[in-house]
Protein backbone atom coordinates (compact mmCIF):
# COMPACT_ATOMS: atom_id res chain seq x y z
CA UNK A 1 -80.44 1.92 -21.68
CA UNK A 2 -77.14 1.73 -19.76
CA UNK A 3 -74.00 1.54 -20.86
CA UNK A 4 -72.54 -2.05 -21.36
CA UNK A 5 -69.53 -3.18 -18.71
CA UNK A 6 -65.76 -2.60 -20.05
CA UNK A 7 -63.19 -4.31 -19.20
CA UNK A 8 -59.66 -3.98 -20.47
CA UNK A 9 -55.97 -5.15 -19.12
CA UNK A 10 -52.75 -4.40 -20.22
CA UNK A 11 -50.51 -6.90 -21.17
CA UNK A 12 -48.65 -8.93 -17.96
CA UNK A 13 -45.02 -8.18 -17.54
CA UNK A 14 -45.01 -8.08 -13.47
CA UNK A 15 -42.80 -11.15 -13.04
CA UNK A 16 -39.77 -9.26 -14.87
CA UNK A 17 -40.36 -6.15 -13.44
CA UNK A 18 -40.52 -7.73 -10.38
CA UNK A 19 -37.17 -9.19 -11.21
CA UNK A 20 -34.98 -6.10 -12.50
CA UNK A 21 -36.31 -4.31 -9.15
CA UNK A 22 -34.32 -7.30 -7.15
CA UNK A 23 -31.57 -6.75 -9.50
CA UNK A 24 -31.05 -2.77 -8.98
CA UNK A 25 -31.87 -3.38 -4.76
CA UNK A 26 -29.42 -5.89 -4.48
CA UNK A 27 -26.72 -3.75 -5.80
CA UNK A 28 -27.34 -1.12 -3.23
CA UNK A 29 -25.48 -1.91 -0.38
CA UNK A 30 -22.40 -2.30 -2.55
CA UNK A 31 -23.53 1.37 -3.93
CA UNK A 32 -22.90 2.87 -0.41
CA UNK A 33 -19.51 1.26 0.00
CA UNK A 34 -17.49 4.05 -1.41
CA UNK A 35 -14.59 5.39 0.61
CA UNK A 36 -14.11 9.09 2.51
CA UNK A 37 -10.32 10.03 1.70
CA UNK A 38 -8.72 13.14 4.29
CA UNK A 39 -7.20 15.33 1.89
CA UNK A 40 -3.59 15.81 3.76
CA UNK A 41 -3.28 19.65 4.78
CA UNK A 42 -2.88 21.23 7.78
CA UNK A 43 -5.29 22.79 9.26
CA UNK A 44 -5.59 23.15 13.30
CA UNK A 45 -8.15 21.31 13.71
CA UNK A 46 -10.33 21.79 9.92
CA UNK A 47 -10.31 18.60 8.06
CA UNK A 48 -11.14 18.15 4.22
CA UNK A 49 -12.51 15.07 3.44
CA UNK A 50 -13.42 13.60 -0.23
CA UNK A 51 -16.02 11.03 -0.77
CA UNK A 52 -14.55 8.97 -3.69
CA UNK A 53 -17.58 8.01 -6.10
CA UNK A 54 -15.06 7.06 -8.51
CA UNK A 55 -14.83 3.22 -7.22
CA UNK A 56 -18.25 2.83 -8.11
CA UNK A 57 -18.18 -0.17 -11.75
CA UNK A 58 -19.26 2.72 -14.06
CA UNK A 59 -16.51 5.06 -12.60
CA UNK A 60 -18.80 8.02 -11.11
CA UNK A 61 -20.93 9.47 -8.53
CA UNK A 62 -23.84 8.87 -11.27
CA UNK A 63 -23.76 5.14 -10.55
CA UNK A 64 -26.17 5.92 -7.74
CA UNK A 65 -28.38 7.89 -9.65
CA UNK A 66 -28.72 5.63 -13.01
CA UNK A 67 -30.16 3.14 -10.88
CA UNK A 68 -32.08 5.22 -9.06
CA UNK A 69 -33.89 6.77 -12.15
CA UNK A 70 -34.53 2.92 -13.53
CA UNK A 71 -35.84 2.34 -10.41
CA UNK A 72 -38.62 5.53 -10.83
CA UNK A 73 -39.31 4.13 -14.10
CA UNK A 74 -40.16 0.72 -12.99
CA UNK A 75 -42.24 1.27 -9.90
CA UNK A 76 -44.30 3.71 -11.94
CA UNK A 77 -45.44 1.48 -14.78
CA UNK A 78 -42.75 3.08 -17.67
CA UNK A 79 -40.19 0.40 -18.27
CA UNK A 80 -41.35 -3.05 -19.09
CA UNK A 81 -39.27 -5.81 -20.41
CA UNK A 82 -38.14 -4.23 -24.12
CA UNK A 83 -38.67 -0.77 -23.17
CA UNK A 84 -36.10 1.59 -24.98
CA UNK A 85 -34.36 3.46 -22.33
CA UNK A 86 -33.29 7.18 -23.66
CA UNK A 87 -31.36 9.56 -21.27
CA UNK A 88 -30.33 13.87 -22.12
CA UNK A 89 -26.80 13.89 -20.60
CA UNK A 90 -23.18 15.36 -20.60
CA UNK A 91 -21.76 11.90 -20.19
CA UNK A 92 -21.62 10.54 -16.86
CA UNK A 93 -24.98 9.98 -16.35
CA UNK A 94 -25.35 8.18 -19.77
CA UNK A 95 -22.37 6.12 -19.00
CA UNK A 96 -24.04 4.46 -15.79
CA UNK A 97 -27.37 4.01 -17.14
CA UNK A 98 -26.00 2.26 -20.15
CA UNK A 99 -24.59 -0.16 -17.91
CA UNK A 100 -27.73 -0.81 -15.74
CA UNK A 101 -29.70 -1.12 -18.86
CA UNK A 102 -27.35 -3.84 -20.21
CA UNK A 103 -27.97 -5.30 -16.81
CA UNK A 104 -31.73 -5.27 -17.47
CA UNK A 105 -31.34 -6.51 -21.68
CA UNK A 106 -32.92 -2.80 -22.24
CA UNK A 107 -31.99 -1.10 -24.99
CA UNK A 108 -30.42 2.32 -24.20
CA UNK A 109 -29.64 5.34 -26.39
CA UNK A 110 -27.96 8.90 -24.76
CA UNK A 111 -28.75 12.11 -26.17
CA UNK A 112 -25.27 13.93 -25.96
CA UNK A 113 -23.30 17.41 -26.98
CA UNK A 114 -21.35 16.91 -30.10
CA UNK A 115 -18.14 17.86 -27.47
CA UNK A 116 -18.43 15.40 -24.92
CA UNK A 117 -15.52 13.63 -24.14
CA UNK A 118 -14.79 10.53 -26.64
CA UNK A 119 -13.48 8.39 -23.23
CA UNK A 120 -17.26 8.86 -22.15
CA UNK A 121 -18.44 8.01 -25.43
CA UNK A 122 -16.44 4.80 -25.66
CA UNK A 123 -17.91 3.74 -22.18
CA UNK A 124 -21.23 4.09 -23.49
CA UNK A 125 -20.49 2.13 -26.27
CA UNK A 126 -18.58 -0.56 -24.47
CA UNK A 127 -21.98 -1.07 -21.95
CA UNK A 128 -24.17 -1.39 -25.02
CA UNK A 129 -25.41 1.81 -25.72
CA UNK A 130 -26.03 4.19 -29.34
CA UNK A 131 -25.39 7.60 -29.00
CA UNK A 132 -27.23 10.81 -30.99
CA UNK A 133 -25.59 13.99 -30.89
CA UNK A 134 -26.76 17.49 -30.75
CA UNK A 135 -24.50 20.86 -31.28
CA UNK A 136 -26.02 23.21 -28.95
CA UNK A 137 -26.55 21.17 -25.38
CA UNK A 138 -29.72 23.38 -24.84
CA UNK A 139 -31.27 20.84 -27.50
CA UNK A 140 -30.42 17.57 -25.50
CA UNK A 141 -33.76 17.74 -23.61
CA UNK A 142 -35.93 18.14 -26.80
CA UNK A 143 -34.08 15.65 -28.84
CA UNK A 144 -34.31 12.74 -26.06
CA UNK A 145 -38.10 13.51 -25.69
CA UNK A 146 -38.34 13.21 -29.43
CA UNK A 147 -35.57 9.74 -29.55
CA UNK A 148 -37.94 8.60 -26.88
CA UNK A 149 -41.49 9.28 -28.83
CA UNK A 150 -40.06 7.79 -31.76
CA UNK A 151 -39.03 4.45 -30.37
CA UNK A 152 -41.81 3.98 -28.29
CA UNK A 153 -39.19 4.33 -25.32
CA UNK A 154 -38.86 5.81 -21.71
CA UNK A 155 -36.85 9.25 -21.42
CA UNK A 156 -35.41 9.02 -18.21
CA UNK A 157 -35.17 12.51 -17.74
CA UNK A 158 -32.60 13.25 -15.26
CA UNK A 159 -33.16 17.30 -14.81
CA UNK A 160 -36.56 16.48 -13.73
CA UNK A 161 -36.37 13.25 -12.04
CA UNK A 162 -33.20 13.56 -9.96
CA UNK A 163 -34.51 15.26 -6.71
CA UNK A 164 -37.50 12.85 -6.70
CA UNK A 165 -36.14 9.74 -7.54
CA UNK A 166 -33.33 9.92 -4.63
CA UNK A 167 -35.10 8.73 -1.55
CA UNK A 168 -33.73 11.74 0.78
CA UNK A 169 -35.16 9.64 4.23
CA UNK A 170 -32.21 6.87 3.32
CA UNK A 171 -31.80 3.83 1.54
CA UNK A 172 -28.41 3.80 0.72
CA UNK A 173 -28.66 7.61 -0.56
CA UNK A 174 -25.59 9.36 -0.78
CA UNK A 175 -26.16 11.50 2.09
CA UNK A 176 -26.88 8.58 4.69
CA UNK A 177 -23.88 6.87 3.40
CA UNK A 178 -21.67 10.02 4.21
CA UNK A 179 -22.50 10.11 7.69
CA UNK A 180 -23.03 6.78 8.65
CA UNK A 181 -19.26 6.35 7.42
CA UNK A 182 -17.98 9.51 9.38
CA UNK A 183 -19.90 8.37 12.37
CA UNK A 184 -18.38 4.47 11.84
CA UNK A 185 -15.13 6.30 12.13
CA UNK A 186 -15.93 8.30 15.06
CA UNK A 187 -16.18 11.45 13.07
CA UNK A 188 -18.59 14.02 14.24
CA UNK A 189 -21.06 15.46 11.63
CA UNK A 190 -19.32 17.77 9.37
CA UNK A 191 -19.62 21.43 9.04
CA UNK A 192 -20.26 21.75 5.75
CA UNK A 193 -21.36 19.41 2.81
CA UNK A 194 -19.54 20.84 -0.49
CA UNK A 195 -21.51 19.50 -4.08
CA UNK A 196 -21.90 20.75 -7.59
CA UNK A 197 -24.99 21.12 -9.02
CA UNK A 198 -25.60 19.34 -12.86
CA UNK A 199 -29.11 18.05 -12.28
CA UNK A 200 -29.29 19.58 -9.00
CA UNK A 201 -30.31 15.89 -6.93
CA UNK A 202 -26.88 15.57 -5.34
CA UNK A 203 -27.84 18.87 -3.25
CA UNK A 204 -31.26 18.04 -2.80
CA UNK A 205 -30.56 14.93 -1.39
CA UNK A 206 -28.16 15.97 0.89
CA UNK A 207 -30.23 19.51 1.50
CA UNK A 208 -33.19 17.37 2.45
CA UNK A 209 -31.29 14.71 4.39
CA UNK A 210 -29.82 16.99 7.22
CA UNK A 211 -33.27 18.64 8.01
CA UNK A 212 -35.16 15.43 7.93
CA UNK A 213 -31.81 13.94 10.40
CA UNK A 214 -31.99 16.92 12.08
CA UNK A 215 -28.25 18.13 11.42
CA UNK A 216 -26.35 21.23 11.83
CA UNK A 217 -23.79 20.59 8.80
CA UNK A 218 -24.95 23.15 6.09
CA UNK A 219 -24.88 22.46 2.53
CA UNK A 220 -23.00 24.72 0.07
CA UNK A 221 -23.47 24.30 -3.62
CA UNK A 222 -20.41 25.55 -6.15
CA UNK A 223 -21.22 26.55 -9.62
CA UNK A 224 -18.76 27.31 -12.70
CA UNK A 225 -18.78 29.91 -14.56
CA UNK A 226 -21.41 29.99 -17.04
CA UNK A 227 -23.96 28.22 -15.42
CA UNK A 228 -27.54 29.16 -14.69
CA UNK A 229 -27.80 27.56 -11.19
CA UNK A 230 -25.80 30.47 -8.99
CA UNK A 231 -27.79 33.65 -10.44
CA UNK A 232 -31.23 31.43 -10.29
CA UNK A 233 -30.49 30.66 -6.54
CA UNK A 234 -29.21 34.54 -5.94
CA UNK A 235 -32.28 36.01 -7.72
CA UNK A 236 -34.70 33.81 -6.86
CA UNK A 237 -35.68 33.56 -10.67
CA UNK A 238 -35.33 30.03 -12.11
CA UNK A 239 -36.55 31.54 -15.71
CA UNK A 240 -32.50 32.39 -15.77
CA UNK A 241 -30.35 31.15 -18.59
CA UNK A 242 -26.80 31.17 -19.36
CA UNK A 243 -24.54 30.11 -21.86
CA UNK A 244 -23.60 26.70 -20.32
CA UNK A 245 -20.45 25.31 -18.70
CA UNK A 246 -17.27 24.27 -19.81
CA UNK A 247 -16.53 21.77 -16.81
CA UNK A 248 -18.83 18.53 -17.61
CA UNK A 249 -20.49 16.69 -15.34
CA UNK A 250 -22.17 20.20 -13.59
CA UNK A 251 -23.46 23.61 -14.52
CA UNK A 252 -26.55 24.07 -16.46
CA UNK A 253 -27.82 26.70 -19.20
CA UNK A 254 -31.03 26.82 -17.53
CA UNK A 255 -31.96 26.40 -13.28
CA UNK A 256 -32.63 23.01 -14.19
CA UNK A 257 -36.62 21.26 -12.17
CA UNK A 258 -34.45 19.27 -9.78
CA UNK A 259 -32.28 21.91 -8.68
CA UNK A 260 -34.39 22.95 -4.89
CA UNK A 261 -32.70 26.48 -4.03
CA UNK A 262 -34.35 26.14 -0.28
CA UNK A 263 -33.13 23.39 1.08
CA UNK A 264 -28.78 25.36 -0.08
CA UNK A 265 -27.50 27.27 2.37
CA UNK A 266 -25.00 28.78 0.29
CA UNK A 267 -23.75 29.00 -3.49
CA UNK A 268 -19.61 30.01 -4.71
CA UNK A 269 -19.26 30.41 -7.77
CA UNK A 270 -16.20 28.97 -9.08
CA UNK A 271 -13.97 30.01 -12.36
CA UNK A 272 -13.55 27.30 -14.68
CA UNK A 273 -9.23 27.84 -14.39
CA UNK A 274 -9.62 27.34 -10.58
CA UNK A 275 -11.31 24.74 -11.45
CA UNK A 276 -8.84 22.62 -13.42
CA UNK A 277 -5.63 24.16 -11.65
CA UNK A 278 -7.13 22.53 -8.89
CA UNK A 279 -7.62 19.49 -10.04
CA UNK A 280 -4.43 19.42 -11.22
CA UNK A 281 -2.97 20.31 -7.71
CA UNK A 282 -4.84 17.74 -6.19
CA UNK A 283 -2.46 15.22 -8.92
CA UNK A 284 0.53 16.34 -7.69
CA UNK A 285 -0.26 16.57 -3.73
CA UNK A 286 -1.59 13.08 -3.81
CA UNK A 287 -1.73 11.08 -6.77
CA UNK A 288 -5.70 10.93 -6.72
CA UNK A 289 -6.74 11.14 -10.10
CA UNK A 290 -9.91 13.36 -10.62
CA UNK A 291 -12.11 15.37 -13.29
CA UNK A 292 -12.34 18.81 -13.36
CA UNK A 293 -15.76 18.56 -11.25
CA UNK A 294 -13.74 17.59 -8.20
CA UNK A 295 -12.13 20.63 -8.99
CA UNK A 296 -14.77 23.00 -8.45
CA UNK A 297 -16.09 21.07 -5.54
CA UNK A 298 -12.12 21.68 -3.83
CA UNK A 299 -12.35 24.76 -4.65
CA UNK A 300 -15.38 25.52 -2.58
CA UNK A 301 -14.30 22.62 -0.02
CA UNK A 302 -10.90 25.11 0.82
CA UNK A 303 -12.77 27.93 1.13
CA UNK A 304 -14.72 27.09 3.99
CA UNK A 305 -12.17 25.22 5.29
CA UNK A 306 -10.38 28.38 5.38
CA UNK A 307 -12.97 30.23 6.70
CA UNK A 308 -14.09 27.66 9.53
CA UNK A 309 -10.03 27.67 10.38
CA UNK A 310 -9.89 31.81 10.73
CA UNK A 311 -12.59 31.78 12.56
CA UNK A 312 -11.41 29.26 15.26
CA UNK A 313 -13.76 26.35 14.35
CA UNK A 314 -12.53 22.94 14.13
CA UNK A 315 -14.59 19.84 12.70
CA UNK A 316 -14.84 19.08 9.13
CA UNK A 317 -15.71 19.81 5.27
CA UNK A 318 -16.71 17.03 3.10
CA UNK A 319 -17.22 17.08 -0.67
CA UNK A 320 -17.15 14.33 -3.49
CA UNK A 321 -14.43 12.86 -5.95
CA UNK A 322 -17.20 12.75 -8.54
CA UNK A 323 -14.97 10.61 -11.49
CA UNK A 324 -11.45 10.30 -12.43
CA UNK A 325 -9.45 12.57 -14.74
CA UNK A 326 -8.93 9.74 -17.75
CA UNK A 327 -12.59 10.58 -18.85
CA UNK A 328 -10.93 13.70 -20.18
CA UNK A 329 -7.87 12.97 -21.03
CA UNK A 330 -8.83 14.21 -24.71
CA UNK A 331 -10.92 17.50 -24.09
């Protein structure tokens, strides 16, 4: 005898998933609308220019990527109206996904080092959010997975999700929203991209962009000192570890999944004083205030500048004011 017909459904909740998609798509367009700032220096020719993600509501270049990782959990069946959102993260990232799951009613809790900065904490806080704590960041990954489990919740998963979230063709990416601002100005395409690596999407986005565009500009990654990323990518090993970095926001213990080493045409590695002495220099030439990511990112940003200079080049350098320096006022 045959088997008897089954039939099962899950419970309906495509009405309010169709409505927090609206909600994060709308907010796109004002995503892109962050400004490029020319660093003033002079230097025949070579220009240094800063995207500044800091205007975004939650304060950082992570505002594009919290909604982006939502987004990946909606269209794929993972967050439904209730769903516990539960993110690994140094800060930033928590901070903007907090605020786009109050802007869904979601629940959220971040999965943080016991040292992050208590300005990032507060944010997360402010937008809703409950924070657990590890004290080694190497545990962050585990303990979301196991927050997430336990509530019956979606880890978000940024390490993994990052690269493949970010739509590299466009749609208000980063990328496409650097150049179609440098060619609204009358800019031609850059020489280099300059970005850190923390999850590793920022220069897969960008890394993918220019090939699939069909771009010269070149895409440079800078690392700080005790992150994984920079031997991975030199070694071609991603089974690399390290003891973590001191400059939040980038460097990772371990060559993190969305971190794509083809698609970098170059790494620096950057010491964590140059770092925050250039930060600091950045204060007192201009008045922008920045965290010690923008640092590194500088750092590597005048190098090549340098380099493109001595060697008779002229065009540009562009790189990212990732967040401003009151997140760490206290660390």
């Amino acid at each position: 005898m045959s088997e008897e017909l089954r039939d099962l459904s899950r419970p309906a909740d495509r009405d309010w998933v169709h409505a927090a998609v609206r909600r994060l798509l709308d907010l796109a367009p004002r995503t892109a609308d962050t400004p490029l700032l020319r660093l003033p220096l002079s230097f025949d020719g070579v220009e240094v220019l800063l995207k500044d993600e800091s205007l975004h509501p939650t304060g950082s270049l992570k505002h594009r990527l919290a909604g982006s990782l939502v987004l990946y959990g909606l269209v794929n069946g993972q967050v439904h109206e209730g769903t516990t959102l539960v993110e690994a993260s140094s800060g930033s990232t928590a901070v903007s996904e907090a605020w786009v799951a109050q802007l869904l009613g979601l629940p959220f809790v971040a999965v943080l080092p016991r040292r992050t900065s208590p300005e990032k904490l507060a944010l997360i806080a402010e937008y809703g959010g409950t924070c657990r704590f590890v004290d080694d960041p190497a545990e962050v990954y585990a303990e979301a997975a196991r927050v997430a489990e336990e509530s019956g919740g979606y880890y978000l998963d940024q390490f993994r999700y990052a690269e493949r979230a970010t739509d590299w063709r466009g749609n208000n990416n980063i990328a496409e929203s650097v150049f179609d601002e440098l060619r609204a100005d009358g800019r031609p395409d850059p020489a280099w991209v300059v970005v850190g690596a923390g999850t590793g999407g920022t220069s897969a986005t960008f890394g993918r962009y220019v090939r699939y565009a069909q771009l010269a500009t070149r895409v440079c990654v800078v690392d700080p000192e005790g992150s994984a990323f920079f031997d991975g990518w030199a070694t071609g090993d991603r089974s690399v570890t390290a003891r973590g970095s001191r400059i939040e926001g980038i460097g990772r213990p371990r060559v993190e999944p969305s971190f794509l080493p083809g698609v970098v045409d170059r790494m620096i590695r950057v010491p964590d004083a140059a770092s925050v002495a250039t930060t600091r220099w950045l204060a007192r030439r201009t008045g922008w205030s920045a965290g010690p990511s923008t640092g590194t990112n500088l750092v590597g940003a005048l190098h090549l500048a340098a380099e493109l200079r001595a060697a008779g080049g002229t065009g540009s350098v562009v790189t990212l004011l990732c967040d401003r320096g009151d997140r760490y006022a206290d660390t």
